[in-house]
C-alpha atoms as a PDB file:
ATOM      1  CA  UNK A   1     -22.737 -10.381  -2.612  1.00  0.00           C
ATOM      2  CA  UNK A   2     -21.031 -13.893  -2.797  1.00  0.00           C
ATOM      3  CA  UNK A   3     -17.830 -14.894  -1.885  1.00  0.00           C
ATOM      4  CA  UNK A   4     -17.015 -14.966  -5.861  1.00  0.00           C
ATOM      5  CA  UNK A   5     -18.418 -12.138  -6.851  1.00  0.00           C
ATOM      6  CA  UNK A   6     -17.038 -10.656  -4.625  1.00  0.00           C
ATOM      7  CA  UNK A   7     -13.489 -11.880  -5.001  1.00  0.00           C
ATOM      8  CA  UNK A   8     -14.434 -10.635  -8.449  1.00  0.00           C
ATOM      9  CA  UNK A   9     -15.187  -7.175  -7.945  1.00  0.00           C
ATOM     10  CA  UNK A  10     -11.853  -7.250  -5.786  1.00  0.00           C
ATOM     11  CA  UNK A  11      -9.840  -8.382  -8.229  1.00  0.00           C
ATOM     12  CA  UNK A  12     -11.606  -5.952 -10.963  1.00  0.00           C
ATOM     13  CA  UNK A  13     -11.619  -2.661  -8.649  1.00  0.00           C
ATOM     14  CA  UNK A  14      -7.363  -3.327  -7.641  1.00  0.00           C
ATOM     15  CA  UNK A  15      -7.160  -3.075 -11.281  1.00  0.00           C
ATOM     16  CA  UNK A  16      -8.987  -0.333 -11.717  1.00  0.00           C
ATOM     17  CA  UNK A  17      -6.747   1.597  -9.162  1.00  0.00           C
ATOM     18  CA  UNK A  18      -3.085   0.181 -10.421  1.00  0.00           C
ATOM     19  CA  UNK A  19      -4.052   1.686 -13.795  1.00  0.00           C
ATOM     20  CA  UNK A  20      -5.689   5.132 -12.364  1.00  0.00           C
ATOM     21  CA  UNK A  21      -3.062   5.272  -9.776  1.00  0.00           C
ATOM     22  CA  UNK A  22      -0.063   6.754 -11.962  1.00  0.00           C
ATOM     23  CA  UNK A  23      -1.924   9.462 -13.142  1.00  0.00           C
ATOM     24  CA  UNK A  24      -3.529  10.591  -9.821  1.00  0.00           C
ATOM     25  CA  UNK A  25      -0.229  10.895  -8.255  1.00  0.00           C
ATOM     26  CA  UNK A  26       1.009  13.228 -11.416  1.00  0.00           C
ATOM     27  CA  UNK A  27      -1.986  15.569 -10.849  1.00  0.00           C
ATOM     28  CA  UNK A  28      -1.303  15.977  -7.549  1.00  0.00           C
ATOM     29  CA  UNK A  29       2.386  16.813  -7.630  1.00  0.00           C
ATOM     30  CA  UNK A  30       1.569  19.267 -10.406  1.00  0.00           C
ATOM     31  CA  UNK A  31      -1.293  20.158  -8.440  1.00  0.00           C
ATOM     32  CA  UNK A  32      -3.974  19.740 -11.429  1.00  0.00           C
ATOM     33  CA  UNK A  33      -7.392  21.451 -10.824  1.00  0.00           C
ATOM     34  CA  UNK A  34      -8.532  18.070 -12.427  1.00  0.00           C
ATOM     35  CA  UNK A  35      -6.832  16.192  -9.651  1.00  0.00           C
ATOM     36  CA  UNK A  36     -10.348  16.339  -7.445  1.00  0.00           C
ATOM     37  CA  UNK A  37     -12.871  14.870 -10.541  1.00  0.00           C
ATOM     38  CA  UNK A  38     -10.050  12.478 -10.816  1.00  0.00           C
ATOM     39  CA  UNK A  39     -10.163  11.630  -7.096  1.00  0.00           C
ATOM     40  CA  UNK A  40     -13.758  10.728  -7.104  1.00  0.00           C
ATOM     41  CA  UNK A  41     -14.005   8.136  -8.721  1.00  0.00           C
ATOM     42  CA  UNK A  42     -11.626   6.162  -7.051  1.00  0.00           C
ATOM     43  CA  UNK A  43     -12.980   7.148  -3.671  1.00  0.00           C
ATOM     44  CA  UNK A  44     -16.761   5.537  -4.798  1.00  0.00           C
ATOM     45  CA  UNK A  45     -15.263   2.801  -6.239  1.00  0.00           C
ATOM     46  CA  UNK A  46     -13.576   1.836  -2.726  1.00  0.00           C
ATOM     47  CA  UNK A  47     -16.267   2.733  -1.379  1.00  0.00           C
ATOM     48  CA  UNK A  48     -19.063   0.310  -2.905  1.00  0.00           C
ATOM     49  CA  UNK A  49     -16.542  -1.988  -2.785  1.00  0.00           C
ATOM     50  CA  UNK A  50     -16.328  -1.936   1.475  1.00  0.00           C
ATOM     51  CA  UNK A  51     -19.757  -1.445   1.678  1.00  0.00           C
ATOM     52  CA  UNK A  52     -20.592  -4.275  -0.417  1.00  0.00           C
ATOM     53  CA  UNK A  53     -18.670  -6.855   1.422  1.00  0.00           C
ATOM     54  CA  UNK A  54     -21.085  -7.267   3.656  1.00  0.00           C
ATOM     55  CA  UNK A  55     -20.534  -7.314   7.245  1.00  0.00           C
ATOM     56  CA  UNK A  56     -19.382  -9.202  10.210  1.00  0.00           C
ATOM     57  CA  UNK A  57     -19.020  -8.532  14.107  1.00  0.00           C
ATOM     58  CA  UNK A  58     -16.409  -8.733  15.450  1.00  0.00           C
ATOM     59  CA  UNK A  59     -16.063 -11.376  18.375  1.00  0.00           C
ATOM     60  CA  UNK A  60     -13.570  -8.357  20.787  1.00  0.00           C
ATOM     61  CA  UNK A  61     -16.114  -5.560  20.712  1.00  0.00           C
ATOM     62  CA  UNK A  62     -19.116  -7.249  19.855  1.00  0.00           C
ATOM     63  CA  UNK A  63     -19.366  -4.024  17.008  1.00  0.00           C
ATOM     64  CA  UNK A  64     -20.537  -4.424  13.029  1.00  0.00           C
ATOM     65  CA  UNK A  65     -18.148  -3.537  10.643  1.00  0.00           C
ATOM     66  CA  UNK A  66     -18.240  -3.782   6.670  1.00  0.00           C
ATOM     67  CA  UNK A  67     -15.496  -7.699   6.051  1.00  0.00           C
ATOM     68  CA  UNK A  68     -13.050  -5.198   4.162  1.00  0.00           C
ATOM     69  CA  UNK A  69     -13.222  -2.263   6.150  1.00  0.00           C
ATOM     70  CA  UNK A  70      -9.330  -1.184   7.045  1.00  0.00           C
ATOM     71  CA  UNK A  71      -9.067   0.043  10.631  1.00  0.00           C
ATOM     72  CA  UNK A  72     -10.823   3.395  10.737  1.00  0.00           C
ATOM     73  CA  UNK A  73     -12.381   3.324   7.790  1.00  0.00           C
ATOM     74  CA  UNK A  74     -15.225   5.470   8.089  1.00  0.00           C
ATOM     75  CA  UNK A  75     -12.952   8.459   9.711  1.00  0.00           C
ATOM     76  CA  UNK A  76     -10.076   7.660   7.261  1.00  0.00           C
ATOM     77  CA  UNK A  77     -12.588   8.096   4.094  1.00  0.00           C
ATOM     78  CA  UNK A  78     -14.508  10.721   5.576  1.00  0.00           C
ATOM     79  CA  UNK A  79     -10.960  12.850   5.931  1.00  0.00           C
ATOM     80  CA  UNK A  80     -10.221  11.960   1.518  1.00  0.00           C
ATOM     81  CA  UNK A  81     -13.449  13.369   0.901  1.00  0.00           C
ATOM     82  CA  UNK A  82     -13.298  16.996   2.641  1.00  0.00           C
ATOM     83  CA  UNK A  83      -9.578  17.402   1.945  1.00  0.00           C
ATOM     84  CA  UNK A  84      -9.530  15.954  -1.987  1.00  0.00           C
ATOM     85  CA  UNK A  85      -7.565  18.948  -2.652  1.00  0.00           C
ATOM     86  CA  UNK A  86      -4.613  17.755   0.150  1.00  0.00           C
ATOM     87  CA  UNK A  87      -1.865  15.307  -1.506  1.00  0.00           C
ATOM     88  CA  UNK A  88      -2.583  13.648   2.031  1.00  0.00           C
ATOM     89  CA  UNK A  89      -5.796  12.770   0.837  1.00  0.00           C
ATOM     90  CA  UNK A  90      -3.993  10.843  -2.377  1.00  0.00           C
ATOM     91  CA  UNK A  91      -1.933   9.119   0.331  1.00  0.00           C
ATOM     92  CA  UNK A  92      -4.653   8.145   2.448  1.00  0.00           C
ATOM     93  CA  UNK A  93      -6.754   6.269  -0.283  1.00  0.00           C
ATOM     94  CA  UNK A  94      -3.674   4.828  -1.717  1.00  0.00           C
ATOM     95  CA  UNK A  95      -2.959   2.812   1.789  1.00  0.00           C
ATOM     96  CA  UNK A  96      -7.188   2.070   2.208  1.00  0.00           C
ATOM     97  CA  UNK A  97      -6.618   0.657  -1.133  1.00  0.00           C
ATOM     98  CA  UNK A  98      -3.075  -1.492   0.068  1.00  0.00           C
ATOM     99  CA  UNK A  99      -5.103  -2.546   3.303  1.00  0.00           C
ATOM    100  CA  UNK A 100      -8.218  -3.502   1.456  1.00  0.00           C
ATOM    101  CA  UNK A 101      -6.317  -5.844  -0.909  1.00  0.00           C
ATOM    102  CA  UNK A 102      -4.234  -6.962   2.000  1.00  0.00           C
ATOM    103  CA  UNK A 103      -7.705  -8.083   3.274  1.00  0.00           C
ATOM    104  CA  UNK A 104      -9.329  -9.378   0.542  1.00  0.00           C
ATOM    105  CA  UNK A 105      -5.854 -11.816   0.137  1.00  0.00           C
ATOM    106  CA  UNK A 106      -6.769 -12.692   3.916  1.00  0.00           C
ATOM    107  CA  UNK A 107     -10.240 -13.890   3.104  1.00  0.00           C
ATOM    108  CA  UNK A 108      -9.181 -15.747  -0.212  1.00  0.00           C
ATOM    109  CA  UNK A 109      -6.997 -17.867   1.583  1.00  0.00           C
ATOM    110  CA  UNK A 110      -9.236 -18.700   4.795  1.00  0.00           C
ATOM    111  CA  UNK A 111     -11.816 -19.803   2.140  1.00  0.00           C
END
């Protein structure tokens, strides 16, 4: 993915979230049955999106990670998809989404 698409697909995902944010957070406090179909879809769509930034080492640990991974990312998504039903879980993928945008903001400025 390029730099602009994928600034892009940033800017079009955040979106995405601010507008299916509201209503997540009322399921959940109501706890909704629908809360976990209306969970999923926000967890792929942060998902593709770290995935497809494409990857970089990093210089400390001499590791691969995905450019907008969050610390822990794999462990941190891992836990929002086996407890969907928690209201933890809801918190979780609302502060990958804050760190991933917090990211993105990085990179758009060092370009």
């Amino acid at each position: 993915m390029s730099t602009e698409q994928l600034k892009e697909s940033v800017k079009l995902i955040l979106i995405q979230w601010e507008q299916h944010k509201p209503e997540l957070e009322k399921v959940y406090a109501i706890r909704d049955e629908r809360r976990m179909a209306l969970l999923q879809p926000a967890i792929d769509q942060l998902a593709s999106l770290v995935e497809n930034s494409g990857t970089e080492v990093n210089t400390f640990t001499g590791k691969t990670h995905f450019v907008l991974a969050p610390n822990n990312y794999q462990e941190r998504i891992d836990f929002i998809r086996v407890q969907r039903t928690s209201h933890y879980a809801l918190i979780q993928l609302t502060m990958l989404y804050d760190e991933v945008k917090k990211k993105a903001a990085r990179l758009r400025v060092q370009s």
